[in-house]
C-alpha atoms as a PDB file:
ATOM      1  CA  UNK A   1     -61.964   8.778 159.320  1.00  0.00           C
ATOM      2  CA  UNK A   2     -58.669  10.408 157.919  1.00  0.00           C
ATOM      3  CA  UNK A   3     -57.943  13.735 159.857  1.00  0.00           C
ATOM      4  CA  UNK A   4     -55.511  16.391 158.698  1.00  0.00           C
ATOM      5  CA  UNK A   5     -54.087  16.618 155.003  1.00  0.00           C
ATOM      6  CA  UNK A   6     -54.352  13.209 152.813  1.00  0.00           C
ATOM      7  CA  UNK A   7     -50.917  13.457 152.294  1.00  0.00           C
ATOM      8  CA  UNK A   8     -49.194  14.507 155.459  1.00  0.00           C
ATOM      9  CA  UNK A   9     -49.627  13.426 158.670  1.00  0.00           C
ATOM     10  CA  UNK A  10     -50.041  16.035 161.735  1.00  0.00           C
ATOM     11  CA  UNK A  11     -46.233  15.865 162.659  1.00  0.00           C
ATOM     12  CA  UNK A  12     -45.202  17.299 159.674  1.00  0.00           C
ATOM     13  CA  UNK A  13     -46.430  20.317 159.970  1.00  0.00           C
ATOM     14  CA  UNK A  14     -44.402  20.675 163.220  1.00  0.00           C
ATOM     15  CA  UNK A  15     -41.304  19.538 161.798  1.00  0.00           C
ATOM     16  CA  UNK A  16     -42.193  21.656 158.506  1.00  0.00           C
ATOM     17  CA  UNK A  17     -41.781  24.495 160.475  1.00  0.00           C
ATOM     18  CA  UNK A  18     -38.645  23.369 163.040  1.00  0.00           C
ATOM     19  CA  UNK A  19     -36.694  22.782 159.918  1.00  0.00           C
ATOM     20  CA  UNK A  20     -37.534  26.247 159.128  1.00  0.00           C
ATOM     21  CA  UNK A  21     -37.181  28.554 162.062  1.00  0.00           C
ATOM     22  CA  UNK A  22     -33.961  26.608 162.632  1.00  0.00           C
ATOM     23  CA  UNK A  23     -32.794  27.760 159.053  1.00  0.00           C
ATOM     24  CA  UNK A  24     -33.616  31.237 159.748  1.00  0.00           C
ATOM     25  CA  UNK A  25     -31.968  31.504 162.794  1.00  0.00           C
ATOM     26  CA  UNK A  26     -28.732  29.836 161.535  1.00  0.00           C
ATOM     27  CA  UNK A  27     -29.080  32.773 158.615  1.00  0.00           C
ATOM     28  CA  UNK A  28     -29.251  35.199 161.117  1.00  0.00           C
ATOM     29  CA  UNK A  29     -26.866  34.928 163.238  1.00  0.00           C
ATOM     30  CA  UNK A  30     -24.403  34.425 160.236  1.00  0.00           C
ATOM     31  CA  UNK A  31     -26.163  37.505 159.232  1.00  0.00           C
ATOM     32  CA  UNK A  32     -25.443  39.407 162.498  1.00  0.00           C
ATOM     33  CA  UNK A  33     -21.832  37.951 163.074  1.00  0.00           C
ATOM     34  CA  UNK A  34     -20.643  38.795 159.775  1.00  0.00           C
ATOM     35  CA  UNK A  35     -21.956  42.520 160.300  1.00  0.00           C
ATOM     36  CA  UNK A  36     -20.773  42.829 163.779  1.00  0.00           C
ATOM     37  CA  UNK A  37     -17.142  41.359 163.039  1.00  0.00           C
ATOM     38  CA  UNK A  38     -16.550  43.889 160.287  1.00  0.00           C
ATOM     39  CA  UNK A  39     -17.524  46.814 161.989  1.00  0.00           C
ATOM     40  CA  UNK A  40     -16.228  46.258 165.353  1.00  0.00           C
ATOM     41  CA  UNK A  41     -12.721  45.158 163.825  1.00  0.00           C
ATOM     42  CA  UNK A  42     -12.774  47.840 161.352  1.00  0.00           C
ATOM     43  CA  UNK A  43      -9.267  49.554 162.427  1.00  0.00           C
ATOM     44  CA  UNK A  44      -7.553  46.437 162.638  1.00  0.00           C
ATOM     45  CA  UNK A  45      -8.733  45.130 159.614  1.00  0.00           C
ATOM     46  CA  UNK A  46      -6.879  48.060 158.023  1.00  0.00           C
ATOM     47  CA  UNK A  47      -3.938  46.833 157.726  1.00  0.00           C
ATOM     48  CA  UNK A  48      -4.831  43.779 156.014  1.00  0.00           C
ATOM     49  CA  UNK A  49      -5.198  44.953 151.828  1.00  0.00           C
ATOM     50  CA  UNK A  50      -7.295  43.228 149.187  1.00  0.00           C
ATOM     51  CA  UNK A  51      -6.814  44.273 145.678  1.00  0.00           C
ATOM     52  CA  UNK A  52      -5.087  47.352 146.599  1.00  0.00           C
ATOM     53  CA  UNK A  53      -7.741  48.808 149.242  1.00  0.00           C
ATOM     54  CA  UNK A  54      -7.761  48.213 152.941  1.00  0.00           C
ATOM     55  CA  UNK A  55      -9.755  45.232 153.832  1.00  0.00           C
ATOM     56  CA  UNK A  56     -12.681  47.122 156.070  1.00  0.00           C
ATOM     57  CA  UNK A  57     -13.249  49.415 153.298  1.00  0.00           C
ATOM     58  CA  UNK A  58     -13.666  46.455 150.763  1.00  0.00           C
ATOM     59  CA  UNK A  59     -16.157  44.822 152.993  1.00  0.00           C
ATOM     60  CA  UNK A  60     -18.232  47.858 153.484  1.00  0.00           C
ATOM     61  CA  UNK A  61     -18.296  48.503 149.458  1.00  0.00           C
ATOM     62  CA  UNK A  62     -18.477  45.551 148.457  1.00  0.00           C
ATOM     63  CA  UNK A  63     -17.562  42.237 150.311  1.00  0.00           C
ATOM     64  CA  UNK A  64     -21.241  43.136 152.858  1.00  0.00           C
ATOM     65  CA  UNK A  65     -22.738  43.240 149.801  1.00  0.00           C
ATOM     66  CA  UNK A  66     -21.995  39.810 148.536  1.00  0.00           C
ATOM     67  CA  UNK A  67     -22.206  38.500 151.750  1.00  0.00           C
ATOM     68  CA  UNK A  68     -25.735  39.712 152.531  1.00  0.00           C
ATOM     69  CA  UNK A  69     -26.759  38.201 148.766  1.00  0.00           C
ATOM     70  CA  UNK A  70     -25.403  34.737 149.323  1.00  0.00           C
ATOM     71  CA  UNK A  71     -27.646  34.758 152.719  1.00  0.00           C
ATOM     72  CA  UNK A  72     -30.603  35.641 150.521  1.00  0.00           C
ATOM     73  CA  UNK A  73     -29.623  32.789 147.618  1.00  0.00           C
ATOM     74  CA  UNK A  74     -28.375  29.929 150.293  1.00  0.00           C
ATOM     75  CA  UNK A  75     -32.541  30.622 152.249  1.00  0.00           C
ATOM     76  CA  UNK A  76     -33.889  30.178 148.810  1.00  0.00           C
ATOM     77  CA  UNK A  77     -32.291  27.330 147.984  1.00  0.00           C
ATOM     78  CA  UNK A  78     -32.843  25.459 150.961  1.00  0.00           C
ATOM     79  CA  UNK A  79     -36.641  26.813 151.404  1.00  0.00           C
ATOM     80  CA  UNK A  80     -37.342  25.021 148.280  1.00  0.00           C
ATOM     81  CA  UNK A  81     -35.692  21.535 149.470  1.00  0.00           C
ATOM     82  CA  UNK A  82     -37.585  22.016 152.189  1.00  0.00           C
ATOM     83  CA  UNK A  83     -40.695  22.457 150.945  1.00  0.00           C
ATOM     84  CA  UNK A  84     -40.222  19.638 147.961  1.00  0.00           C
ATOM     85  CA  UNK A  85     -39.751  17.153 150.966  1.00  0.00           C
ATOM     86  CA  UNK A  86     -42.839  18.419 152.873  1.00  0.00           C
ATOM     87  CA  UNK A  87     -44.939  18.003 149.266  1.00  0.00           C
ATOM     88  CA  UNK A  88     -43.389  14.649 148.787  1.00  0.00           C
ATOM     89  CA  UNK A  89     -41.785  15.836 145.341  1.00  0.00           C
ATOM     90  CA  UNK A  90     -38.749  13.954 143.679  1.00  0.00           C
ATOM     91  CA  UNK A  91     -37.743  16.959 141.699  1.00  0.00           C
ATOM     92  CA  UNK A  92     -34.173  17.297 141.047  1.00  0.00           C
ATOM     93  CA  UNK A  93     -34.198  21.296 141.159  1.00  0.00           C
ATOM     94  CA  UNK A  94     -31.871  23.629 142.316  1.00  0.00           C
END
């Protein structure tokens, strides 16, 4: 008599995947902003020095870099939140 999963009902799965493509997207556009301010605002970002180098040149050695990896660590975390409250799990992870 039970239909779908024994644990989940069928609206999860919709909202499983809402909560997810909305995640993304927010990621990506922070993703694509962060790019596209840098470069376009290269030459006036110039005159603005960070430990001793122009600021555009310390994004595109380094700063990008960090950026891009704090993306890839804040989707981690949150995919697993996520997922622990579409399993029903308690855990206190992460």
């Amino acid at each position: 008599m039970d239909q779908g999963t024994p644990h989940h009902g069928p609206g999860d799965a919709g909202n499983h995947w809402r909560k997810i493509r909305k995640h993304t997207a927010v990621l990506l556009a922070v993703w694509f902003l962060a790019t596209f301010f840098f470069i376009f605002f290269a030459r006036e970002l110039d005159r603005i020095h960070l430990f001793g180098w122009p600021l555009s040149f310390y994004m595109a050695a380094q700063g990008m870099i960090l950026i891009y990896l704090a993306i890839v660590v804040i989707y981690i975390r949150r995919m697993k939140r996520i997922e622990q409250q579409v399993h029903g799990e308690q855990g206190h992870g992460e």
